[in-house]
N, C-alpha and C. Protein backbone atom coordinates (compact mmCIF):
# COMPACT_ATOMS: atom_id res chain seq x y z
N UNK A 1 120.85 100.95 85.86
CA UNK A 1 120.48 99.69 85.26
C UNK A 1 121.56 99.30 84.25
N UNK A 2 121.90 97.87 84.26
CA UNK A 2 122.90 97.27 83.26
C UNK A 2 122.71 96.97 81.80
N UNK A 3 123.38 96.66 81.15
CA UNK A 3 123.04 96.66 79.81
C UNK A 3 122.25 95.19 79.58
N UNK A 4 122.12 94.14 80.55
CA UNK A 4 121.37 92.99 80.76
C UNK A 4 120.18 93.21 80.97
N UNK A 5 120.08 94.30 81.91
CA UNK A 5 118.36 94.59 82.21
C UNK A 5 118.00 95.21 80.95
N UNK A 6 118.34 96.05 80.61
CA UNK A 6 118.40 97.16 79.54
C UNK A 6 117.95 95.92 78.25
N UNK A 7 118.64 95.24 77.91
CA UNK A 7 117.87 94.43 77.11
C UNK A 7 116.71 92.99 77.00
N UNK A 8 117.18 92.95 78.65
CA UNK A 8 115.83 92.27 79.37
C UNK A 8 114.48 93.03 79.36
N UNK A 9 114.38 94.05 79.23
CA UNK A 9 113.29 94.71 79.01
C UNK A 9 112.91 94.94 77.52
N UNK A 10 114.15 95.10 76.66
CA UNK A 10 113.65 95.17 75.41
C UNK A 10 112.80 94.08 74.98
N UNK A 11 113.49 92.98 75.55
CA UNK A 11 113.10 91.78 75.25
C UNK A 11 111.18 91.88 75.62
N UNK A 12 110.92 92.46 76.97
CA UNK A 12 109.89 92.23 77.76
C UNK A 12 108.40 93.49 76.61
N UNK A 13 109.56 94.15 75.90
CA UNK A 13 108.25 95.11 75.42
C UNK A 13 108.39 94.51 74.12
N UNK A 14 108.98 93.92 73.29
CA UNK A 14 108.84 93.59 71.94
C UNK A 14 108.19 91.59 72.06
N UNK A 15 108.16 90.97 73.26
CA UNK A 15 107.02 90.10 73.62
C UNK A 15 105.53 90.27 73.93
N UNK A 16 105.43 91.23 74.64
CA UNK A 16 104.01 92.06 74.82
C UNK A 16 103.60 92.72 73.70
N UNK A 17 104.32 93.08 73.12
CA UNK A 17 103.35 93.59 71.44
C UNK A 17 103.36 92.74 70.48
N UNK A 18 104.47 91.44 70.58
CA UNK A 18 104.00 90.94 69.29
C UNK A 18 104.30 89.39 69.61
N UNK A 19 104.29 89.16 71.08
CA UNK A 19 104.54 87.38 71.37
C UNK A 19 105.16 86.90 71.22
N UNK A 20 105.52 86.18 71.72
CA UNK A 20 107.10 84.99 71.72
C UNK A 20 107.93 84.99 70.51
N UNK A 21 106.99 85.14 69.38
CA UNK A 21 107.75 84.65 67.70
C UNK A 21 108.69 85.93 67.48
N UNK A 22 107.86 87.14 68.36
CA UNK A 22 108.88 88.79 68.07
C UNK A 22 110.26 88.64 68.71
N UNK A 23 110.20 87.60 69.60
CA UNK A 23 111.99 87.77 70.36
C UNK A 23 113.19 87.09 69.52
N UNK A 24 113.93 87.72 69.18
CA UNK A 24 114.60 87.41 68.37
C UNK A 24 115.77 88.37 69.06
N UNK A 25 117.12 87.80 68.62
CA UNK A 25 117.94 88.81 69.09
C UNK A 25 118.21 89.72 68.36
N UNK A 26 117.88 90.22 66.91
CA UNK A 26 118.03 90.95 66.13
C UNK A 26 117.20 91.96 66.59
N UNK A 27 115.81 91.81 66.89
CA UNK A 27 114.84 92.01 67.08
C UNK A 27 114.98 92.98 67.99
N UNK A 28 116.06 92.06 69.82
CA UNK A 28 116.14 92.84 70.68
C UNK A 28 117.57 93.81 70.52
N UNK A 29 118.54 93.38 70.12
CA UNK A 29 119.34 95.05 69.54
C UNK A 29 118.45 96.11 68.99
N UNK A 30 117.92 95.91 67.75
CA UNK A 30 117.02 97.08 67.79
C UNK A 30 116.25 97.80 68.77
N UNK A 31 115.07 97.36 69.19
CA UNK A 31 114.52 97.72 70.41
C UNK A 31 115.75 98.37 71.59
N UNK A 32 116.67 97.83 71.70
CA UNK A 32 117.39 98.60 72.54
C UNK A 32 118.73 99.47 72.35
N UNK A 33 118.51 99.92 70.53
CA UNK A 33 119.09 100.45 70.35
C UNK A 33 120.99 100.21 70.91
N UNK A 34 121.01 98.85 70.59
CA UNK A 34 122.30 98.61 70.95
C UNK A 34 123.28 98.14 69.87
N UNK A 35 124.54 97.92 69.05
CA UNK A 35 125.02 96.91 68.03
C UNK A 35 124.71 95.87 67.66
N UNK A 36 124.22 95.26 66.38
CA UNK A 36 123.80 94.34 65.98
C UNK A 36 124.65 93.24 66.80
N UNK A 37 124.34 92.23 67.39
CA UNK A 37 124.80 91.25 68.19
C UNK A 37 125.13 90.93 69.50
N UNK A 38 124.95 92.16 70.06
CA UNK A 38 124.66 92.54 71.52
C UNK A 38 123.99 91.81 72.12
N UNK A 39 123.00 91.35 72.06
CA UNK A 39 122.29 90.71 72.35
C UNK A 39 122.75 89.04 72.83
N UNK A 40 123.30 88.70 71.83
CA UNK A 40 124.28 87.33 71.46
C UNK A 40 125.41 86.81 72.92
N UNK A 41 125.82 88.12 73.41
CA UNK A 41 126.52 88.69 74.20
C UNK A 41 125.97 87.90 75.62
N UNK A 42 124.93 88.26 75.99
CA UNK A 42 124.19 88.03 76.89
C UNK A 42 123.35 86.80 76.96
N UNK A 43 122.91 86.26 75.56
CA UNK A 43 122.29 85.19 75.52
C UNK A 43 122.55 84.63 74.40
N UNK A 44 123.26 83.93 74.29
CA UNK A 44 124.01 83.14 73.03
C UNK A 44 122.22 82.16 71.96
N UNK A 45 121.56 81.42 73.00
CA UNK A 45 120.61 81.09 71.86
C UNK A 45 119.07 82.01 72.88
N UNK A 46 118.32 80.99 71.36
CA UNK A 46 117.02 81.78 71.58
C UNK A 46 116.47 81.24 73.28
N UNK A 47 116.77 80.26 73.79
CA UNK A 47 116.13 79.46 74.78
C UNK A 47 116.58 80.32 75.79
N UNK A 48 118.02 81.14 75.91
CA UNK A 48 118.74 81.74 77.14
C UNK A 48 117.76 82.72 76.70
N UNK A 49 117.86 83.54 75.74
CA UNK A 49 117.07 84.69 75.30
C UNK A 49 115.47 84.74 76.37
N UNK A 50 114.68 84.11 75.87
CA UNK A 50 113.38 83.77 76.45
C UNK A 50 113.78 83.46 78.13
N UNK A 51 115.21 83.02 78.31
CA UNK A 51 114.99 83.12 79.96
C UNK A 51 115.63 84.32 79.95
N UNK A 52 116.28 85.13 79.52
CA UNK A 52 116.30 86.45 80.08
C UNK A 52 115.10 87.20 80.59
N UNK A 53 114.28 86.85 79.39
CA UNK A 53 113.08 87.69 79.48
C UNK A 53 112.08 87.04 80.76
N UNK A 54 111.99 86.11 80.90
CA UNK A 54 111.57 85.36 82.00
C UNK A 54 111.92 85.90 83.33
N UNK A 55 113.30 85.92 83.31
CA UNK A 55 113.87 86.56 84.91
C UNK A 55 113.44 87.41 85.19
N UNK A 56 113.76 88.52 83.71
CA UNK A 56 112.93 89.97 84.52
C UNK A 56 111.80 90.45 85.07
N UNK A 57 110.89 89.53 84.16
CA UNK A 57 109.64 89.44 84.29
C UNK A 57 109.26 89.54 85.95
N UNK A 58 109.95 87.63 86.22
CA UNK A 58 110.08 87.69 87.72
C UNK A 58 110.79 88.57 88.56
N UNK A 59 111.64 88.95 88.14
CA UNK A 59 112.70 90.02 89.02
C UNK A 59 111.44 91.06 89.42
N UNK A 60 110.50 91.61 88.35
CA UNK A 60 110.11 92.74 88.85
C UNK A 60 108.73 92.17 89.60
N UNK A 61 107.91 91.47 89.41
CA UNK A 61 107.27 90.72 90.10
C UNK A 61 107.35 90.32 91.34
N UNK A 62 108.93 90.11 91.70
CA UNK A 62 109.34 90.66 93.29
C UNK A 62 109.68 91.42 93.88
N UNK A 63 109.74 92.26 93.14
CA UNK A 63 110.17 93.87 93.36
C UNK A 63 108.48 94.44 93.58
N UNK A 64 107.91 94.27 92.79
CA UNK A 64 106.34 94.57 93.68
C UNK A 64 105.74 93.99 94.94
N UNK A 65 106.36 92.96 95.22
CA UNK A 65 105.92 91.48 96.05
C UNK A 65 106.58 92.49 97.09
N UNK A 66 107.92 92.73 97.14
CA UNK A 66 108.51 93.17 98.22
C UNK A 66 108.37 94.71 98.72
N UNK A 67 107.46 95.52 97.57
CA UNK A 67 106.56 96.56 98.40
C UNK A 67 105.35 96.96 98.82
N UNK A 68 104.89 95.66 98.66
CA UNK A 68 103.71 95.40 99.05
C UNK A 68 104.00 95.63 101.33
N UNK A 69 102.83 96.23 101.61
CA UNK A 69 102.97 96.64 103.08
C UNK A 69 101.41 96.21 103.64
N UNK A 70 102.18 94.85 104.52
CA UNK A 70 100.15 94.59 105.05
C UNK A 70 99.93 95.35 106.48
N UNK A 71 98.80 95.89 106.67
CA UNK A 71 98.51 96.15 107.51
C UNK A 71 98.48 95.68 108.78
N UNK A 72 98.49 95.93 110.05
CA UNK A 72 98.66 95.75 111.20
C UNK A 72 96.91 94.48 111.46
N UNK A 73 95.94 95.55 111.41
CA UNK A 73 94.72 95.42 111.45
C UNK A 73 94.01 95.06 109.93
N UNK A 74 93.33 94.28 110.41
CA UNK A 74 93.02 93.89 108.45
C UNK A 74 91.30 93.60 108.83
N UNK A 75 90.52 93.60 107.71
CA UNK A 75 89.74 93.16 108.23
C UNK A 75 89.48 93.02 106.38
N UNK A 76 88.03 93.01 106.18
CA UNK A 76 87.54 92.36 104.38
C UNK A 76 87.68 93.29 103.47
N UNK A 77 87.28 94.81 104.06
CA UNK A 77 87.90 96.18 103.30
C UNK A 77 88.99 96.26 103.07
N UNK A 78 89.80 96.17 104.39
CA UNK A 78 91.52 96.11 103.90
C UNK A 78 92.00 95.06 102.95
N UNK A 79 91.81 93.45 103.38
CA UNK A 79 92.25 93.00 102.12
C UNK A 79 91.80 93.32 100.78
N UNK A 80 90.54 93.95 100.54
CA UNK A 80 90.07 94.05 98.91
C UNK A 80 91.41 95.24 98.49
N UNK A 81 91.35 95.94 99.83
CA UNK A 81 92.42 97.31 99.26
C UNK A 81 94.06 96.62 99.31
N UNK A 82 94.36 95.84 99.79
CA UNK A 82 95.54 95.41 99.73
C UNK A 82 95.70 94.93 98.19
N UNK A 83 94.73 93.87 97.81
CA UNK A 83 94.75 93.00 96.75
C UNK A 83 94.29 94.14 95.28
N UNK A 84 93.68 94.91 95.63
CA UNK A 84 93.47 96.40 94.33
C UNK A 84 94.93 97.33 94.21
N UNK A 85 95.52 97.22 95.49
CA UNK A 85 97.01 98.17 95.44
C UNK A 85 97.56 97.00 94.56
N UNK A 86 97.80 95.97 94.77
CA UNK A 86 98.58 94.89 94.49
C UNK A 86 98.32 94.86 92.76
N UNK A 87 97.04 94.89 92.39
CA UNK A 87 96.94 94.93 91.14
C UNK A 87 97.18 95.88 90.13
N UNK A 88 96.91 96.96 91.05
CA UNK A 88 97.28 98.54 90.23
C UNK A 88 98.93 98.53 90.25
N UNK A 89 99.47 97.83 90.57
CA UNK A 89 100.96 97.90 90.92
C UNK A 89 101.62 96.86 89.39
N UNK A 90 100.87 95.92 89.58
CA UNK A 90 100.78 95.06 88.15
C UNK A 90 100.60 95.35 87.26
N UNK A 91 99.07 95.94 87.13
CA UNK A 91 98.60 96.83 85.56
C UNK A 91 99.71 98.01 85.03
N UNK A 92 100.05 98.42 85.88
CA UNK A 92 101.14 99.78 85.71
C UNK A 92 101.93 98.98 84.69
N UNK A 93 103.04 97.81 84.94
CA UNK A 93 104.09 96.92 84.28
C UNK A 93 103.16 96.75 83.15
N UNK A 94 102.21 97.65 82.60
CA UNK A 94 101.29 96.27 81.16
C UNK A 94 102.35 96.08 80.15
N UNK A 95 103.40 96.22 79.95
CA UNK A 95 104.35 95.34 79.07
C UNK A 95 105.10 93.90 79.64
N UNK A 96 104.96 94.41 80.77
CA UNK A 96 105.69 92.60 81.46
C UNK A 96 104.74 92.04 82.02
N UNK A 97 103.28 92.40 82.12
CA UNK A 97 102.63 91.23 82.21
C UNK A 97 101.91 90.77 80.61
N UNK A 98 102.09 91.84 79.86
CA UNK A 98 101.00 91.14 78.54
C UNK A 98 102.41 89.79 77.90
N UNK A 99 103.81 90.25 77.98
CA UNK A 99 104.94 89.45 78.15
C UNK A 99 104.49 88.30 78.94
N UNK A 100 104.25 88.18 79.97
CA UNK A 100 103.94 86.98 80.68
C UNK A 100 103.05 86.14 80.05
N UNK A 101 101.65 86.71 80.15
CA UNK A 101 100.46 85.94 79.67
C UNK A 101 101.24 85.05 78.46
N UNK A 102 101.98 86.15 77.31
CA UNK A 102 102.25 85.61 76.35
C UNK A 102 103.08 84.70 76.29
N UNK A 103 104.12 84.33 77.32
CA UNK A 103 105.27 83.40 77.54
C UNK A 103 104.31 82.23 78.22
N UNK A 104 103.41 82.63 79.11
CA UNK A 104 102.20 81.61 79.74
C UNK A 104 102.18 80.63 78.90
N UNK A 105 101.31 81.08 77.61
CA UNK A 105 100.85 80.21 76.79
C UNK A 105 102.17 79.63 75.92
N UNK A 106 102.91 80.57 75.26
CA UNK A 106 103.68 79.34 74.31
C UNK A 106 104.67 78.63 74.93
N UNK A 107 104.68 78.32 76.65
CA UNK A 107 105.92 77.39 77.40
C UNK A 107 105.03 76.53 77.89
N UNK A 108 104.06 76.24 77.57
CA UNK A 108 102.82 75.34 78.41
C UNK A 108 103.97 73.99 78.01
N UNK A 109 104.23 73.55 77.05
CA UNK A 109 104.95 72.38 76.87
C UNK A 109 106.72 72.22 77.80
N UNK A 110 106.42 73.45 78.03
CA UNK A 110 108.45 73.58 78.63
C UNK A 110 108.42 73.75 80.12
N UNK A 111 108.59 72.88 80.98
CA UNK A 111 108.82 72.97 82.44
C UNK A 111 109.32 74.48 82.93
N UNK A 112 110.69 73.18 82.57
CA UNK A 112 111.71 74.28 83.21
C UNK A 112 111.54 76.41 82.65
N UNK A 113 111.33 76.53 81.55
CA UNK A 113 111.47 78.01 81.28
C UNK A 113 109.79 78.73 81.84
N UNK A 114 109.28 77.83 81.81
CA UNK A 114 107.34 78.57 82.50
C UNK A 114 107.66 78.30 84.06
N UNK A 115 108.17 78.14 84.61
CA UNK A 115 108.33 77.85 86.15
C UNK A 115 108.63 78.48 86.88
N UNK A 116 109.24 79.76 86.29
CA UNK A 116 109.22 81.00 87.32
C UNK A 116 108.28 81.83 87.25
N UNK A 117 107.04 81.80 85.60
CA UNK A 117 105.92 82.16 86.08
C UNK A 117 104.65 81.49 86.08
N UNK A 118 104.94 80.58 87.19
CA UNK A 118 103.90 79.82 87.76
C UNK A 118 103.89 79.70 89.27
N UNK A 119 103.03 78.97 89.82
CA UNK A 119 103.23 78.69 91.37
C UNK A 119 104.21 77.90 91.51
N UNK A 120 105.43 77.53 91.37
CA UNK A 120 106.33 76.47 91.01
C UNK A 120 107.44 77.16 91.57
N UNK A 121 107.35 78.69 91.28
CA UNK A 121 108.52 79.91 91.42
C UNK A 121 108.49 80.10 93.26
N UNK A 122 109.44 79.91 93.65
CA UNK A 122 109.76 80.87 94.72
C UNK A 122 108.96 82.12 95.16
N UNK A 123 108.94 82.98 94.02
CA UNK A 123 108.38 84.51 94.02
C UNK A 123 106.58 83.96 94.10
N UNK A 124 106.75 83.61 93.45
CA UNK A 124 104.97 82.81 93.32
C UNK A 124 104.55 82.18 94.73
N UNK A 125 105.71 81.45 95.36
CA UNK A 125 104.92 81.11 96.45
C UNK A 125 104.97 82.09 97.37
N UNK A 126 105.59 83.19 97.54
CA UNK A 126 105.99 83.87 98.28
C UNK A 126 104.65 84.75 98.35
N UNK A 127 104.02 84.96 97.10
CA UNK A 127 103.03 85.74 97.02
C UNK A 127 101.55 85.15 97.07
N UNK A 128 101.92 83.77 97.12
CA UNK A 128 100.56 82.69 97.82
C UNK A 128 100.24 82.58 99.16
N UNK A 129 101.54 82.79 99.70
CA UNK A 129 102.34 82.91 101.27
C UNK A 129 101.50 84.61 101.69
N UNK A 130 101.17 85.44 101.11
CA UNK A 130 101.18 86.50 101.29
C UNK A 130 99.44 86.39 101.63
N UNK A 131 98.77 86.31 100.50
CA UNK A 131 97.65 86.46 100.25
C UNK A 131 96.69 85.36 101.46
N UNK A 132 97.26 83.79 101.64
CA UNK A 132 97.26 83.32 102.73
C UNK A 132 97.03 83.89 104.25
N UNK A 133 98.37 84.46 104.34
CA UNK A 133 98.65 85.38 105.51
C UNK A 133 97.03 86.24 105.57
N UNK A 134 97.00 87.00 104.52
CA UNK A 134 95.61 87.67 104.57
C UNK A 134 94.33 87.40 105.52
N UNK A 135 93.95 86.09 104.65
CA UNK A 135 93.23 86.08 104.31
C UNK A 135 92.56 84.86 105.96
N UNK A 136 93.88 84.58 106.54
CA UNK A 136 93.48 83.67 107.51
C UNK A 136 93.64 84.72 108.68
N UNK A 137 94.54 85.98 108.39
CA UNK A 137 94.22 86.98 109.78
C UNK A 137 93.08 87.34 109.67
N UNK A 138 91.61 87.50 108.96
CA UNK A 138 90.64 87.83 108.69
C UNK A 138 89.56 86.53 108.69
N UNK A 139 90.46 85.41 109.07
CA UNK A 139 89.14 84.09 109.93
C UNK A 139 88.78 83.75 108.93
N UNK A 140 89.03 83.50 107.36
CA UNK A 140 88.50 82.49 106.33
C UNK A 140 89.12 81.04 106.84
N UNK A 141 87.32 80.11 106.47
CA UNK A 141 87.81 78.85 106.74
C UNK A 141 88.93 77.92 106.15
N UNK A 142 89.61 78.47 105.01
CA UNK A 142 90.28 77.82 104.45
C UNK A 142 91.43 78.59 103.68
N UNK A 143 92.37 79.24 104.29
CA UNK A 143 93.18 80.16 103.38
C UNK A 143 94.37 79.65 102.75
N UNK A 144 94.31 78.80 103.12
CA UNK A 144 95.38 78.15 102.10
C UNK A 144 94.91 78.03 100.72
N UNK A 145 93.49 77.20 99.93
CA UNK A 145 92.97 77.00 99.33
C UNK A 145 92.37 78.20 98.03
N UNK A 146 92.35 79.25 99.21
CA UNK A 146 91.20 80.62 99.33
C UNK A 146 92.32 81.50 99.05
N UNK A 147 93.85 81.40 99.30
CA UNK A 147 94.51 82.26 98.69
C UNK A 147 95.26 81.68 96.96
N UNK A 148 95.12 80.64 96.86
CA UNK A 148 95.38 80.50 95.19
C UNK A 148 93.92 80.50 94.21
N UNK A 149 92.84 81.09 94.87
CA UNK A 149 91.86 81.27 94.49
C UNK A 149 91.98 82.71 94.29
N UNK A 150 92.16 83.33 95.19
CA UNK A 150 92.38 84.70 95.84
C UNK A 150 93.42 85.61 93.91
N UNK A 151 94.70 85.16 94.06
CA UNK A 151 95.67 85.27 93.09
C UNK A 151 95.30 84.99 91.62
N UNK A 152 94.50 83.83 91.69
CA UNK A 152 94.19 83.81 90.36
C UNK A 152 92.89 84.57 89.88
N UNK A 153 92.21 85.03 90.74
CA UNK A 153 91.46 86.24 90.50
C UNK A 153 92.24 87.23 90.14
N UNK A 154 92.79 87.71 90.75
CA UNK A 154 94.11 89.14 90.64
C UNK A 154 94.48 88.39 89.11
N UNK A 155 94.95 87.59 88.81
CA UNK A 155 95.48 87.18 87.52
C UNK A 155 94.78 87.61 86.71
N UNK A 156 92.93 87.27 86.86
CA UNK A 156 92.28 87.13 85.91
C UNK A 156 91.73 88.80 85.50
N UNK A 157 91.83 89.65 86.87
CA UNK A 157 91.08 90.55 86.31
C UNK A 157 92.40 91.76 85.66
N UNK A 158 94.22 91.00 86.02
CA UNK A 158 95.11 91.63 85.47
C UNK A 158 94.98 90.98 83.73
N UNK A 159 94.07 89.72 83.55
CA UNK A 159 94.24 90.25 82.30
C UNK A 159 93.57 90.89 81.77
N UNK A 160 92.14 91.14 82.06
CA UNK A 160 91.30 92.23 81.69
C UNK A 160 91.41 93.85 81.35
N UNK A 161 92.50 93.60 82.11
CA UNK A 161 93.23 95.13 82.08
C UNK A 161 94.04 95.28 81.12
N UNK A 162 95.57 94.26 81.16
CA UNK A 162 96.09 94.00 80.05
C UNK A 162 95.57 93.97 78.81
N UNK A 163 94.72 93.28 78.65
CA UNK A 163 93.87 92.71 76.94
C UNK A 163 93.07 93.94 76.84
N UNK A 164 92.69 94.58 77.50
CA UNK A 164 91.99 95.63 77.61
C UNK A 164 90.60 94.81 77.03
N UNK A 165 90.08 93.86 77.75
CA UNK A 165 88.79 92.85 77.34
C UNK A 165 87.80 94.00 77.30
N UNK A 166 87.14 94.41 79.13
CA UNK A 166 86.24 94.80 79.17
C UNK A 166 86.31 95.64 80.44
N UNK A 167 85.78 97.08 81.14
CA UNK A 167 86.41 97.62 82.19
C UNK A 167 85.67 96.55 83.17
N UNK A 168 86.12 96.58 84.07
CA UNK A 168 86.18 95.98 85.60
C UNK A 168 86.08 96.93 86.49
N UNK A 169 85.38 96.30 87.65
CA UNK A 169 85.45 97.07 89.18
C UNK A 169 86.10 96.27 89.95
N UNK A 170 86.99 96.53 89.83
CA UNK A 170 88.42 95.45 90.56
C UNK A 170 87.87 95.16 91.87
N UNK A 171 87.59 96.63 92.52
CA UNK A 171 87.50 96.79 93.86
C UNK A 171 85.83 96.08 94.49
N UNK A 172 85.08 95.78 93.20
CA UNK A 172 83.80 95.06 93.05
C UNK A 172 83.61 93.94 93.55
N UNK A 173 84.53 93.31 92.54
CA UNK A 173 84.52 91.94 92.48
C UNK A 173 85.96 91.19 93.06
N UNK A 174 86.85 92.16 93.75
CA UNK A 174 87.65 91.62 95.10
C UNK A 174 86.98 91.25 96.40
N UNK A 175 86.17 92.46 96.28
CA UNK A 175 85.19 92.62 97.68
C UNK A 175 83.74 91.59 97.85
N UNK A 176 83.35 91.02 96.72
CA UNK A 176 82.50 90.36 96.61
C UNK A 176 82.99 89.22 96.69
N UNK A 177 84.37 88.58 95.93
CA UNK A 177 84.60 87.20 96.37
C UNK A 177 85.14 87.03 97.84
N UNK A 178 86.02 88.38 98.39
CA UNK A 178 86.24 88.19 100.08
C UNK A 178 85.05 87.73 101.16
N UNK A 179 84.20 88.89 100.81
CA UNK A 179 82.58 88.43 101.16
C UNK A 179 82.14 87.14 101.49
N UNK A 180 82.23 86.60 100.13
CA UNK A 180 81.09 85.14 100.53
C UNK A 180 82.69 83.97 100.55
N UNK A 181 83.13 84.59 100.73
CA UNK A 181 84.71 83.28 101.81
C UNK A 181 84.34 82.86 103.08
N UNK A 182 83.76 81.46 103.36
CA UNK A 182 83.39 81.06 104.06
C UNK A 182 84.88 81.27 105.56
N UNK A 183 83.87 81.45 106.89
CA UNK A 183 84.66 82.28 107.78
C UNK A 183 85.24 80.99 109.19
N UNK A 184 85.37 80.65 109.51
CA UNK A 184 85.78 79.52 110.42
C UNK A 184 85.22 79.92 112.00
């Protein structure tokens, strides 16, 4: 790993503990234990800064996307287990997604820098594209619809995990909304 990722991640764990206001490039030399201004190096202002941290975010977000493996045969068990691998694969990253949530909220006003983590992203559709695929080899009447429904569940119960709200039965309440998905 390069000294870009290397502080793309610093960036990604000192946002997840203390939110957008913690990124600072001072902030991220420390965290990565690199020379005061290092940072500067790589991202001259705060706006490149926050898209560093952005990319990686996504970078690794497709790096899960792309080991994700669907089954041949699928049926409502398999997708709950596809979409529970998929999440346990997420929860693992809990510094680049509590990073996300947190970039979520304070870019709501900024297009361009929230757009790679939204459905807007490439990687995002790719993984709408995915869940889709699912969910229509398994005869739901509507999977187009039923897979950004599908995702933002996975979102919702990755933040539960993240925030550490309240425990969840992932595998519960995957299997219960596959369930009553009306079938064509």
């Amino acid at each position: 790993m390069g000294r870009r990722e290397d502080l793309a991640d610093a960036g990604v764990r000192l946002t997840a503990r203390g939110g957008v206001r913690a990124l600072t490039h001072r902030a991220v030399d420390a965290e990565a234990g690199v020379p005061a201004g290092s940072t500067s190096y790589y991202a001259s202002t705060r706006r490149e800064l926050t898209a560093l941290v952005v990319a990686r975010i996504t970078e690794q977000l497709a790096t899960e996307l792309g080991a994700l493996r669907l089954p041949r045969a699928l049926d409502d068990a398999t997708v709950v287990e596809v979409a529970a691998t998929f999440l346990q694969a997420l929860a693992d990253r809990a510094d680049a997604q509590a990073a996300r949530l947190a970039l979520l909220l304070e870019l709501r006003g900024d297009d361009t820098l929230r757009a790679p983590l939204t459905d807007a992203d490439p990687v995002r559709v790719a993984l709408l594209s995915t869940a889709q695929d699912l969910l229509d080899r398994i005869g739901v009447a509507d999977p187009a619809g039923s897979a950004v429904d599908l995702v933002g569940l996975v979102d919702a119960l990755l933040l539960y995990r993240v925030a550490a709200i309240a425990p969840m039965d992932d595998r519960a309440v995957l299997g219960a909304y596959v369930a009553g998905l009306p079938r064509s």
